[in-house]
N, C-alpha and C. Protein backbone atom coordinates (compact mmCIF):
# COMPACT_ATOMS: atom_id res chain seq x y z
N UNK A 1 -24.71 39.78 9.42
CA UNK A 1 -24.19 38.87 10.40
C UNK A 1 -23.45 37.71 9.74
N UNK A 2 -23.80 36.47 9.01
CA UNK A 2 -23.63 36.16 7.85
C UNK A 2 -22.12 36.39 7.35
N UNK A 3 -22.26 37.35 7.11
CA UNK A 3 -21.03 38.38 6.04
C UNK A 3 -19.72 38.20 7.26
N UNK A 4 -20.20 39.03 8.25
CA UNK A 4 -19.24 39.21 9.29
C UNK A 4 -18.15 37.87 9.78
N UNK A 5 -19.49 37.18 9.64
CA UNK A 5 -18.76 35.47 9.91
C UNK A 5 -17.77 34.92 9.23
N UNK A 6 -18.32 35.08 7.68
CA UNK A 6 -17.38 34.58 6.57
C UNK A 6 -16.29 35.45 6.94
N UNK A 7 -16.13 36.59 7.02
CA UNK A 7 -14.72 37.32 7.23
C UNK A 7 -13.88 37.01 8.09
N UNK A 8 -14.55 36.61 9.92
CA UNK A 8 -13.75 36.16 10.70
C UNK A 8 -13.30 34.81 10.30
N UNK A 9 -13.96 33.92 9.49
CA UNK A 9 -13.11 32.73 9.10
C UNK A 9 -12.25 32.51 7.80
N UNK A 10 -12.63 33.29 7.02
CA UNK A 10 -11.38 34.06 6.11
C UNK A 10 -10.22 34.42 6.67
N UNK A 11 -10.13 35.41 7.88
CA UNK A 11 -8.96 35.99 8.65
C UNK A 11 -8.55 34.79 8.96
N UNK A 12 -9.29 34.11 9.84
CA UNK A 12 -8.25 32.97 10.61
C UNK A 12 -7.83 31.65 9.93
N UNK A 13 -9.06 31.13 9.94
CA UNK A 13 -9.02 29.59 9.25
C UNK A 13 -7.77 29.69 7.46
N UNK A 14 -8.11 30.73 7.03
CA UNK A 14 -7.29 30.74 5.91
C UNK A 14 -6.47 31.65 5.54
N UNK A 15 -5.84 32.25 6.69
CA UNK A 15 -4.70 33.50 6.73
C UNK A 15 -3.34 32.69 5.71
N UNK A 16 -3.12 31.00 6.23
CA UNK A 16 -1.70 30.54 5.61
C UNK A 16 -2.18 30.28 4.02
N UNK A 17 -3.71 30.40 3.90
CA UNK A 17 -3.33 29.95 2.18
C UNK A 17 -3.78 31.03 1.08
N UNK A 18 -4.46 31.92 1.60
CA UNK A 18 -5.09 32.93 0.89
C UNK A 18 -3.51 34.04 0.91
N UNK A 19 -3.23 34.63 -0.51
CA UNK A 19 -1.89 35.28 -0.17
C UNK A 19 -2.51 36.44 0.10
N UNK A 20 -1.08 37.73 0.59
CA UNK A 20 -1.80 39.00 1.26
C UNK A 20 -2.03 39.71 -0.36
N UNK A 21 -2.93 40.76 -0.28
CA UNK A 21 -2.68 41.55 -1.73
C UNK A 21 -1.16 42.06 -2.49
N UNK A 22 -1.36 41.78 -3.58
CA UNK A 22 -0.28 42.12 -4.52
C UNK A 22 0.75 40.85 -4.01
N UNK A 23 0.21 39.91 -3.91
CA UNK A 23 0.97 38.74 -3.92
C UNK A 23 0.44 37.64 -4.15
N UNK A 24 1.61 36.44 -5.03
CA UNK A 24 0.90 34.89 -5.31
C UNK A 24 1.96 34.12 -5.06
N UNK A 25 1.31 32.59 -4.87
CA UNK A 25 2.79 31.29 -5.30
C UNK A 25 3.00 31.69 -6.52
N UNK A 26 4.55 31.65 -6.49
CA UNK A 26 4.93 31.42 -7.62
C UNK A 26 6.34 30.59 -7.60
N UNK A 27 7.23 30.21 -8.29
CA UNK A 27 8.57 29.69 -8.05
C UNK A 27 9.49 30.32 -8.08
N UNK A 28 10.16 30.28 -6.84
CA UNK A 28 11.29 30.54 -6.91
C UNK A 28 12.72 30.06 -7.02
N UNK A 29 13.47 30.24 -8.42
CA UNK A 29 14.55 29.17 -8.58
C UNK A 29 16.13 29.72 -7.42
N UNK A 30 15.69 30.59 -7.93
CA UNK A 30 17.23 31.21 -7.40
C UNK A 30 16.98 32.21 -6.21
N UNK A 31 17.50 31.67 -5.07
CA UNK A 31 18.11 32.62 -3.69
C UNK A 31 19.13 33.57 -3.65
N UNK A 32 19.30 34.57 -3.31
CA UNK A 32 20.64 35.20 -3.41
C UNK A 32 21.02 35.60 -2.11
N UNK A 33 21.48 34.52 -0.89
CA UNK A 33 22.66 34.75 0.31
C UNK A 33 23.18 36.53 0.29
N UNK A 34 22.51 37.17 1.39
CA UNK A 34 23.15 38.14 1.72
C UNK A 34 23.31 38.48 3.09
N UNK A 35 24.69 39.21 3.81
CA UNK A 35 24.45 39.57 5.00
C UNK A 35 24.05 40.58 5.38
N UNK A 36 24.08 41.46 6.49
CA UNK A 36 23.28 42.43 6.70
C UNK A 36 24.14 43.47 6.54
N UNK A 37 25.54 43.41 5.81
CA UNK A 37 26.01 44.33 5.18
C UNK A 37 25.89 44.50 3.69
N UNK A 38 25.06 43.53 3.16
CA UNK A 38 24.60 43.50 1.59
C UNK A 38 25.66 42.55 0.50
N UNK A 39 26.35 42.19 1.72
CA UNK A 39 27.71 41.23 0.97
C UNK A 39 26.70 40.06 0.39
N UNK A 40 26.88 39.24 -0.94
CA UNK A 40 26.67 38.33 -1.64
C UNK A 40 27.34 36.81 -1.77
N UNK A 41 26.60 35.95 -1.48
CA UNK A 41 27.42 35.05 -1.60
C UNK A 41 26.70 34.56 -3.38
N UNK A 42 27.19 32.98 -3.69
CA UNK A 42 26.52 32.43 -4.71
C UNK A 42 25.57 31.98 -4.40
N UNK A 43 24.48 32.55 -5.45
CA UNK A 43 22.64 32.28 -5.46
C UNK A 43 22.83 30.86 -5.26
N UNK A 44 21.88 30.63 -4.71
CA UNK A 44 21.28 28.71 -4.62
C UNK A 44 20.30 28.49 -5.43
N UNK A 45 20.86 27.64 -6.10
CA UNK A 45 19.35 26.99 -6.80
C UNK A 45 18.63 26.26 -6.35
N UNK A 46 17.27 26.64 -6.33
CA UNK A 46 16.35 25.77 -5.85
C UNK A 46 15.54 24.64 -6.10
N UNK A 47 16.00 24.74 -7.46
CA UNK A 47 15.40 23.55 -8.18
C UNK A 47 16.06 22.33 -8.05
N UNK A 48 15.19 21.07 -8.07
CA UNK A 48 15.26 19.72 -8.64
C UNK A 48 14.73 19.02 -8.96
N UNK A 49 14.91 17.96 -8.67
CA UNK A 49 13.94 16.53 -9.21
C UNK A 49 12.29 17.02 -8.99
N UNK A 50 12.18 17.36 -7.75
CA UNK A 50 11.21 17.32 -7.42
C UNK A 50 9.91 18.63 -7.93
N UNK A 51 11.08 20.00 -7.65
CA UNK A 51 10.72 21.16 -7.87
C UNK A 51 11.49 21.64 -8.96
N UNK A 52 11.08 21.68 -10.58
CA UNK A 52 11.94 21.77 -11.70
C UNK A 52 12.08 23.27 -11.66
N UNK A 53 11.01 24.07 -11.00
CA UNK A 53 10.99 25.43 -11.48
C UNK A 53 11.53 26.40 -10.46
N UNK A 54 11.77 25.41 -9.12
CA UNK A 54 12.24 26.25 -7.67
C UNK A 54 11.07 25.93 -6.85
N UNK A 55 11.74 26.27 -5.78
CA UNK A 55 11.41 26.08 -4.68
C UNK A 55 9.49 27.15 -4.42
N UNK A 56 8.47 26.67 -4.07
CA UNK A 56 7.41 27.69 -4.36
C UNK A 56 7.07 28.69 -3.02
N UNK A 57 7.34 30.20 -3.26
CA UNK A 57 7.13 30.77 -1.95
C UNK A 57 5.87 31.73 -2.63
N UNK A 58 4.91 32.72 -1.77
CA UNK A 58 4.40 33.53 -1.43
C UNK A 58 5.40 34.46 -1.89
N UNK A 59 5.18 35.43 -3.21
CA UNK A 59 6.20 36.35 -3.40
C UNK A 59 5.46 38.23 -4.31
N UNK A 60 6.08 39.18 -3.69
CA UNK A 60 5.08 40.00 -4.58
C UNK A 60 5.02 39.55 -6.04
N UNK A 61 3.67 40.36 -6.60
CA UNK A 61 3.45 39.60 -7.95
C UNK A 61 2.71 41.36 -8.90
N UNK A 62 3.44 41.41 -10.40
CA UNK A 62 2.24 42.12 -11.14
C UNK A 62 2.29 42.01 -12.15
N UNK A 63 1.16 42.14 -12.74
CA UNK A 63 0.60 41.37 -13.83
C UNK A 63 1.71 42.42 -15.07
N UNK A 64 2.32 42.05 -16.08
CA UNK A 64 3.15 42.69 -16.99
C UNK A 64 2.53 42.49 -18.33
N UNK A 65 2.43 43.28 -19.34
CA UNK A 65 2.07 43.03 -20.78
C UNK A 65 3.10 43.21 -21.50
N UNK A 66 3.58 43.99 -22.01
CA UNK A 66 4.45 45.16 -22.22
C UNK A 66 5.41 45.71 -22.18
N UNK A 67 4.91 46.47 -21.13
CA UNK A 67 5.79 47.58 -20.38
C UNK A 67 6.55 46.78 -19.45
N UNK A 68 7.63 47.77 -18.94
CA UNK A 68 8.81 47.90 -17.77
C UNK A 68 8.61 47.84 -15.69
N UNK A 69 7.89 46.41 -15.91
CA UNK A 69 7.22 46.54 -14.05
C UNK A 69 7.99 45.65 -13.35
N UNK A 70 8.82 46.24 -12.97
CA UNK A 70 9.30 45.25 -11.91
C UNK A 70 8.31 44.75 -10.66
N UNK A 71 8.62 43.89 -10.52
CA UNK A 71 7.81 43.05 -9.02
C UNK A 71 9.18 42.98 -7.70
N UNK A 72 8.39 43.91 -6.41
CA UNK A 72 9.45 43.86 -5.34
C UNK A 72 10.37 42.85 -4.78
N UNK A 73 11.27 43.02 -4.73
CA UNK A 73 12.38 41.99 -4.48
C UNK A 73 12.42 40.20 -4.96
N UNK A 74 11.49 40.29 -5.83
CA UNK A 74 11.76 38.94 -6.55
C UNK A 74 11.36 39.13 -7.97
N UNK A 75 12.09 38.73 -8.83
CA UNK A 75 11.69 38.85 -9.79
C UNK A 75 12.97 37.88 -10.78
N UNK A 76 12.71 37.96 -12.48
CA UNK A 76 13.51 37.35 -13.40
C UNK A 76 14.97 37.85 -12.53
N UNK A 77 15.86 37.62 -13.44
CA UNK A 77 17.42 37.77 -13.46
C UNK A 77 17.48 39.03 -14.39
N UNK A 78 16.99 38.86 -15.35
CA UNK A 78 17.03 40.42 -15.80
C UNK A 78 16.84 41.41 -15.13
N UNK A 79 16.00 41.40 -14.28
CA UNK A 79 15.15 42.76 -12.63
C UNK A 79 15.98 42.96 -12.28
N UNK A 80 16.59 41.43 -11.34
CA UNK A 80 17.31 41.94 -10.26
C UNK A 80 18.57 41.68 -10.52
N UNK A 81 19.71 40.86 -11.51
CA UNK A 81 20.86 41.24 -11.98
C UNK A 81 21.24 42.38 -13.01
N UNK A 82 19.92 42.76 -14.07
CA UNK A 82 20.73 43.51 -15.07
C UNK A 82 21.27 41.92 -16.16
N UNK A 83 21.24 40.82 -15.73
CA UNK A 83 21.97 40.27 -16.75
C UNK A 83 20.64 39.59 -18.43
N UNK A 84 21.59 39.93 -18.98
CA UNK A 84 19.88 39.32 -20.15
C UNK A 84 20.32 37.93 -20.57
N UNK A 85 18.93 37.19 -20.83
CA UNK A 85 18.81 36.07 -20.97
C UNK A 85 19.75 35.86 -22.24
N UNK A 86 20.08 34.49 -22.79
CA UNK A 86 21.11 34.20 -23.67
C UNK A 86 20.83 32.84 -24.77
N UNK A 87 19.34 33.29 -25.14
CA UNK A 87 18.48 32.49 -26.19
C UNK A 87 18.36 33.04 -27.35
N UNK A 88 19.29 32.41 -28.64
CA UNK A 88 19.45 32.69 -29.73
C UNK A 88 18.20 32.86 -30.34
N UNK A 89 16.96 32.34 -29.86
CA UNK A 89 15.56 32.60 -30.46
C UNK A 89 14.81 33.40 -30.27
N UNK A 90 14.79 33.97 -28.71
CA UNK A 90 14.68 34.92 -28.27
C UNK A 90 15.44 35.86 -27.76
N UNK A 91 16.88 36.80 -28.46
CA UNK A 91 17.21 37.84 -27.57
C UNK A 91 16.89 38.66 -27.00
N UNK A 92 17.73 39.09 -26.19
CA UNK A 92 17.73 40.06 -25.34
C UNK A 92 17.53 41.23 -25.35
N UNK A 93 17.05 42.46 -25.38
CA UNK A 93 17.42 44.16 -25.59
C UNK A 93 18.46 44.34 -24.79
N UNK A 94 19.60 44.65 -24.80
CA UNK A 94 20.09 45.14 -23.66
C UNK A 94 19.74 46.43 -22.90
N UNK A 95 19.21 47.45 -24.18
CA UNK A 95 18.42 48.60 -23.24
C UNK A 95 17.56 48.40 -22.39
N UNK A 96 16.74 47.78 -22.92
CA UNK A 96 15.88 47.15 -22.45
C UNK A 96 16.11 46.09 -21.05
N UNK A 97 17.26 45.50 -21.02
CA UNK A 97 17.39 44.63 -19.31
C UNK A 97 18.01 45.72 -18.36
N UNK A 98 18.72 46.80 -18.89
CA UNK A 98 19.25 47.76 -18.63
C UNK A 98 18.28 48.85 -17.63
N UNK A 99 17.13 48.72 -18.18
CA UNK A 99 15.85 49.78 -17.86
C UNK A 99 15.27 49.09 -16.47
N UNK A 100 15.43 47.18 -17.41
CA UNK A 100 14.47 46.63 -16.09
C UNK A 100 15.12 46.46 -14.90
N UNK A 101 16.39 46.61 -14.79
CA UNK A 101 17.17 46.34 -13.63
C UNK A 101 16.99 48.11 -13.03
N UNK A 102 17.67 48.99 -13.52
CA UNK A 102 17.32 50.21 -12.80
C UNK A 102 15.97 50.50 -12.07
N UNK A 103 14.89 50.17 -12.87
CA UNK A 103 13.61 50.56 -12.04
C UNK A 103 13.49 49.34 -11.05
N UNK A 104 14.03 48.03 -10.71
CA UNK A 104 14.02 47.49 -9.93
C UNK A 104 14.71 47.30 -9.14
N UNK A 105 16.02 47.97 -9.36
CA UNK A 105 16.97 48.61 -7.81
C UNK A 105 16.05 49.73 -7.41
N UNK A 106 15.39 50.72 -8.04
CA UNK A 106 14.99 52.12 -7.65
C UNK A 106 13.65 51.09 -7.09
N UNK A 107 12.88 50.59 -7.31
CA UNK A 107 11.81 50.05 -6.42
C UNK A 107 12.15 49.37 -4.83
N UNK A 108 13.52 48.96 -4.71
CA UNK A 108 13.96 48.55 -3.33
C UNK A 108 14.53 49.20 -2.92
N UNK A 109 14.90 50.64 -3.42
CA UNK A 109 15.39 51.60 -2.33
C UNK A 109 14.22 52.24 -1.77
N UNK A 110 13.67 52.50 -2.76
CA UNK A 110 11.83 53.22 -1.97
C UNK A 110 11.62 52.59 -0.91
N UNK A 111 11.20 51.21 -1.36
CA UNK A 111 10.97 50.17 -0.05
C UNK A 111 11.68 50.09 0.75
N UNK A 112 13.17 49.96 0.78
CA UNK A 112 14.03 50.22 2.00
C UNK A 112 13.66 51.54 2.89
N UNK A 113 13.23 52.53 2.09
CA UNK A 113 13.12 53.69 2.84
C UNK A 113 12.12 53.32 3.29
N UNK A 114 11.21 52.84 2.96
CA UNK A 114 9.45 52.82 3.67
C UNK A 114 9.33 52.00 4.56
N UNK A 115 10.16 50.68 4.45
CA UNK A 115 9.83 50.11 5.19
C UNK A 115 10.84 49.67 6.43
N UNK A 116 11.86 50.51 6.56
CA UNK A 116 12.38 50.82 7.42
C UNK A 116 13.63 49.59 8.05
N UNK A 117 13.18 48.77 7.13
CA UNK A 117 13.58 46.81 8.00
C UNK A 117 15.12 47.20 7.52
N UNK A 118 16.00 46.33 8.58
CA UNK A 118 17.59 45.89 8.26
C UNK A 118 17.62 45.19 7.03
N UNK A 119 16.78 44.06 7.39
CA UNK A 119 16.87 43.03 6.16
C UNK A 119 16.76 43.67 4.52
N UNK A 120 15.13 44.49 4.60
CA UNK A 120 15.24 45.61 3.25
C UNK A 120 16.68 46.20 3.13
N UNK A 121 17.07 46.78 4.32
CA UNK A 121 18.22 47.54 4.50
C UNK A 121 19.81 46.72 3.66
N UNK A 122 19.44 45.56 4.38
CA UNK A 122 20.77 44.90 3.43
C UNK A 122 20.71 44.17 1.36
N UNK A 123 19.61 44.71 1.31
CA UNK A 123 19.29 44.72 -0.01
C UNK A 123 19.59 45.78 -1.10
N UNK A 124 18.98 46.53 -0.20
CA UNK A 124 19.55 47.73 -0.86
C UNK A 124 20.82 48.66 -0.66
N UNK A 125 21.56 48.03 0.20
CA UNK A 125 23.06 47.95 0.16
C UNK A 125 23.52 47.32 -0.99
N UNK A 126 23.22 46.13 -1.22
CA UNK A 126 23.57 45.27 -1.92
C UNK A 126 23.42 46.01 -3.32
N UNK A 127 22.73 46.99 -3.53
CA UNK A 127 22.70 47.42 -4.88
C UNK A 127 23.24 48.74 -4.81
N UNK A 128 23.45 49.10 -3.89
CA UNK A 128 24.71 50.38 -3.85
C UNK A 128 26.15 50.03 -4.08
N UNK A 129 26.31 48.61 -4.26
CA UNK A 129 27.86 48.22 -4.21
C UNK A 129 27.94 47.38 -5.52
N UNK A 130 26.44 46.84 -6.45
CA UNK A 130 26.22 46.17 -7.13
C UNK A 130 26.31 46.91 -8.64
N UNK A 131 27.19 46.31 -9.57
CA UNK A 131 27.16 47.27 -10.90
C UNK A 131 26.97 45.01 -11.64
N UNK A 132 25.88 45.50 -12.74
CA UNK A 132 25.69 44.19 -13.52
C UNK A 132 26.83 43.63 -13.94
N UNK A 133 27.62 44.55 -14.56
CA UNK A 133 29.07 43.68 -15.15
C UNK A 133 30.02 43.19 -14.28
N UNK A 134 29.84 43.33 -12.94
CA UNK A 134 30.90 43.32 -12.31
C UNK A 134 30.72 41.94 -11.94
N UNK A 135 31.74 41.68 -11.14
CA UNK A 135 32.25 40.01 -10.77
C UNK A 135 31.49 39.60 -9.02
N UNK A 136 30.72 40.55 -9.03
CA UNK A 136 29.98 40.46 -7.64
C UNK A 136 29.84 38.82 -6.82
N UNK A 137 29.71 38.47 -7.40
CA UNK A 137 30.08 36.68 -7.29
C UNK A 137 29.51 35.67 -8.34
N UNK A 138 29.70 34.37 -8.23
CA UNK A 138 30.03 33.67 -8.98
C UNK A 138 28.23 32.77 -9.48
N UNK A 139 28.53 33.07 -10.44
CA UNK A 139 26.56 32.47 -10.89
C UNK A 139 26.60 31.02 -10.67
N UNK A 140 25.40 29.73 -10.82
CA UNK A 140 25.40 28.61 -10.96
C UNK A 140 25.84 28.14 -12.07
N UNK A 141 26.36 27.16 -12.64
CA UNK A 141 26.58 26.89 -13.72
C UNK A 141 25.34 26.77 -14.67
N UNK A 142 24.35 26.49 -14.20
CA UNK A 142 23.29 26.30 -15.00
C UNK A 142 21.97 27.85 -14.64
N UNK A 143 22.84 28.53 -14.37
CA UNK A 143 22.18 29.92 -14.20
C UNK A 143 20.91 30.00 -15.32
N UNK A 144 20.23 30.69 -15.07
CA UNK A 144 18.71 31.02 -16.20
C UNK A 144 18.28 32.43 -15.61
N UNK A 145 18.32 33.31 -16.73
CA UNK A 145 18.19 34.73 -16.74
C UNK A 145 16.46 34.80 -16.26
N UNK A 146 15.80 34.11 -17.23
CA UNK A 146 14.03 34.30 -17.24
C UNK A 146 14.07 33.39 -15.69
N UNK A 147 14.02 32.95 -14.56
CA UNK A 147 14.07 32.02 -13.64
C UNK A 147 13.82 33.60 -12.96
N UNK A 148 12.62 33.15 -11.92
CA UNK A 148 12.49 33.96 -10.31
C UNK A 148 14.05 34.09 -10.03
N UNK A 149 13.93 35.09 -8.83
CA UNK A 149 15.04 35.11 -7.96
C UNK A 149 14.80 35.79 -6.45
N UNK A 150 15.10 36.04 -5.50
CA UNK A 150 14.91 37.18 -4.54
C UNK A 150 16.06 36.63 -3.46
N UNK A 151 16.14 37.38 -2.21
CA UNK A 151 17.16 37.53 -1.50
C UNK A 151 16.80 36.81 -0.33
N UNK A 152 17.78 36.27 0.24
CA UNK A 152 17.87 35.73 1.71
C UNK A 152 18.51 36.71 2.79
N UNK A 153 18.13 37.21 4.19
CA UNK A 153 19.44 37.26 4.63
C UNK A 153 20.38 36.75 5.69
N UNK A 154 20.92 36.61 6.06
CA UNK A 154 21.78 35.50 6.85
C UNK A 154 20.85 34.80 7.47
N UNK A 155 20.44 33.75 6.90
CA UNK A 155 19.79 32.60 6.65
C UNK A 155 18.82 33.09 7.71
N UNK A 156 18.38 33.86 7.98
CA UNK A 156 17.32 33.98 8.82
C UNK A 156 15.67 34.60 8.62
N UNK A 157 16.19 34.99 7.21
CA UNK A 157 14.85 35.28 6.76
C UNK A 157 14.46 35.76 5.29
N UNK A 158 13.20 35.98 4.75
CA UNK A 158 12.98 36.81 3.37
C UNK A 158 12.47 37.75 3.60
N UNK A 159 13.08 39.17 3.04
CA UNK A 159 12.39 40.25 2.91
C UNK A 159 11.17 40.32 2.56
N UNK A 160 11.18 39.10 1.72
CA UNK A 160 9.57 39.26 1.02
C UNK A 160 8.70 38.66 1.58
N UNK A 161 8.92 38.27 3.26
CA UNK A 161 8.14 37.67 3.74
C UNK A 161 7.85 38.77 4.83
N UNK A 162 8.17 40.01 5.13
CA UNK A 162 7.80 40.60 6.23
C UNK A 162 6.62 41.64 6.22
N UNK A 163 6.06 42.03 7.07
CA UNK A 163 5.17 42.93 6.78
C UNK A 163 5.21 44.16 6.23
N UNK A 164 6.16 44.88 7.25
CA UNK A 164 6.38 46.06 6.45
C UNK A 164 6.36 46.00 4.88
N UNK A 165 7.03 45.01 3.49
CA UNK A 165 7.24 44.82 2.77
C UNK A 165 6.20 44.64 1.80
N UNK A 166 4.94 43.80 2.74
CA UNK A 166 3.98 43.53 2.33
C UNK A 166 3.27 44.85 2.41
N UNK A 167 2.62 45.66 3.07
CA UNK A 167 2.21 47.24 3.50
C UNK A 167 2.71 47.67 2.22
């Protein structure tokens, strides 16, 4: 009885702060403006004075050692551009950003398929028309490869905020 209780006030009382599984706060610096034809505008940065690292949302999350894991629709600039970071102390692989961007377009088409949403839907447009080298639009000047990122779409919402996505 006890038990049962704690659960119904788990569900309710703390649905906004407890995240759903396979998700945490984390920061997000960079937005990437898309419409629901997958068109791109220039990412927003989210950072400032206040928030150095971005703006903090509820975003999928997995733990990496290693290996090649992308995290769904948010992740570094390496994931989700293909572009590699540009620190003389630490380079880049390019095979290697090469790998992490493919398995993280191929992780949002799955999800587009699964989860059926427009919004998924205009994401993964966005990477049917998206090649890394290309001039797809114009970065921040103070762009950062290692920096979060994930998608908006016409200002009305985050993929990574819907259920299906979460499921």
């Amino acid at each position: 009885m006890l038990l049962e209780r704690l659960r119904e006030y788990a569900l309710v009382q703390m649905a906004d702060t407890v995240p759903p599984a396979g998700y945490q706060q984390q920061a997000i610096r960079y937005v990437i403006p898309l419409d629901l034809d997958g068109h791109a505008n220039r990412p927003i940065d989210t950072s400032g004075p206040e928030v150095k690292r971005g703006e903090l949302m509820m975003s999928p999350h997995a733990k990496r050692a290693m290996g090649i894991v992308p995290k769904l629709l948010a992740d570094t600039g390496e994931y989700v551009l293909g572009i590699p970071r540009n620190d003389p102390t630490k380079p880049a692989n390019p095979v290697r950003v090469a790998k992490q961007h493919e398995q993280f377009k191929a992780l949002v088409l799955v999800c587009a398929k699964d989860a059926g949403d427009p919004l998924v839907g205009a994401v993964a447009t966005f990477y049917e028309m998206y090649e890394p080298d290309s001039e797809a639009f114009e970065l921040p000047d103070n762009y950062d490869p290692s920096a979060t990122m994930t998608f908006r779409i016409c200002s009305t919402g985050y993929p990574i905020n819907l259920e299906s996505v979460r499921t």
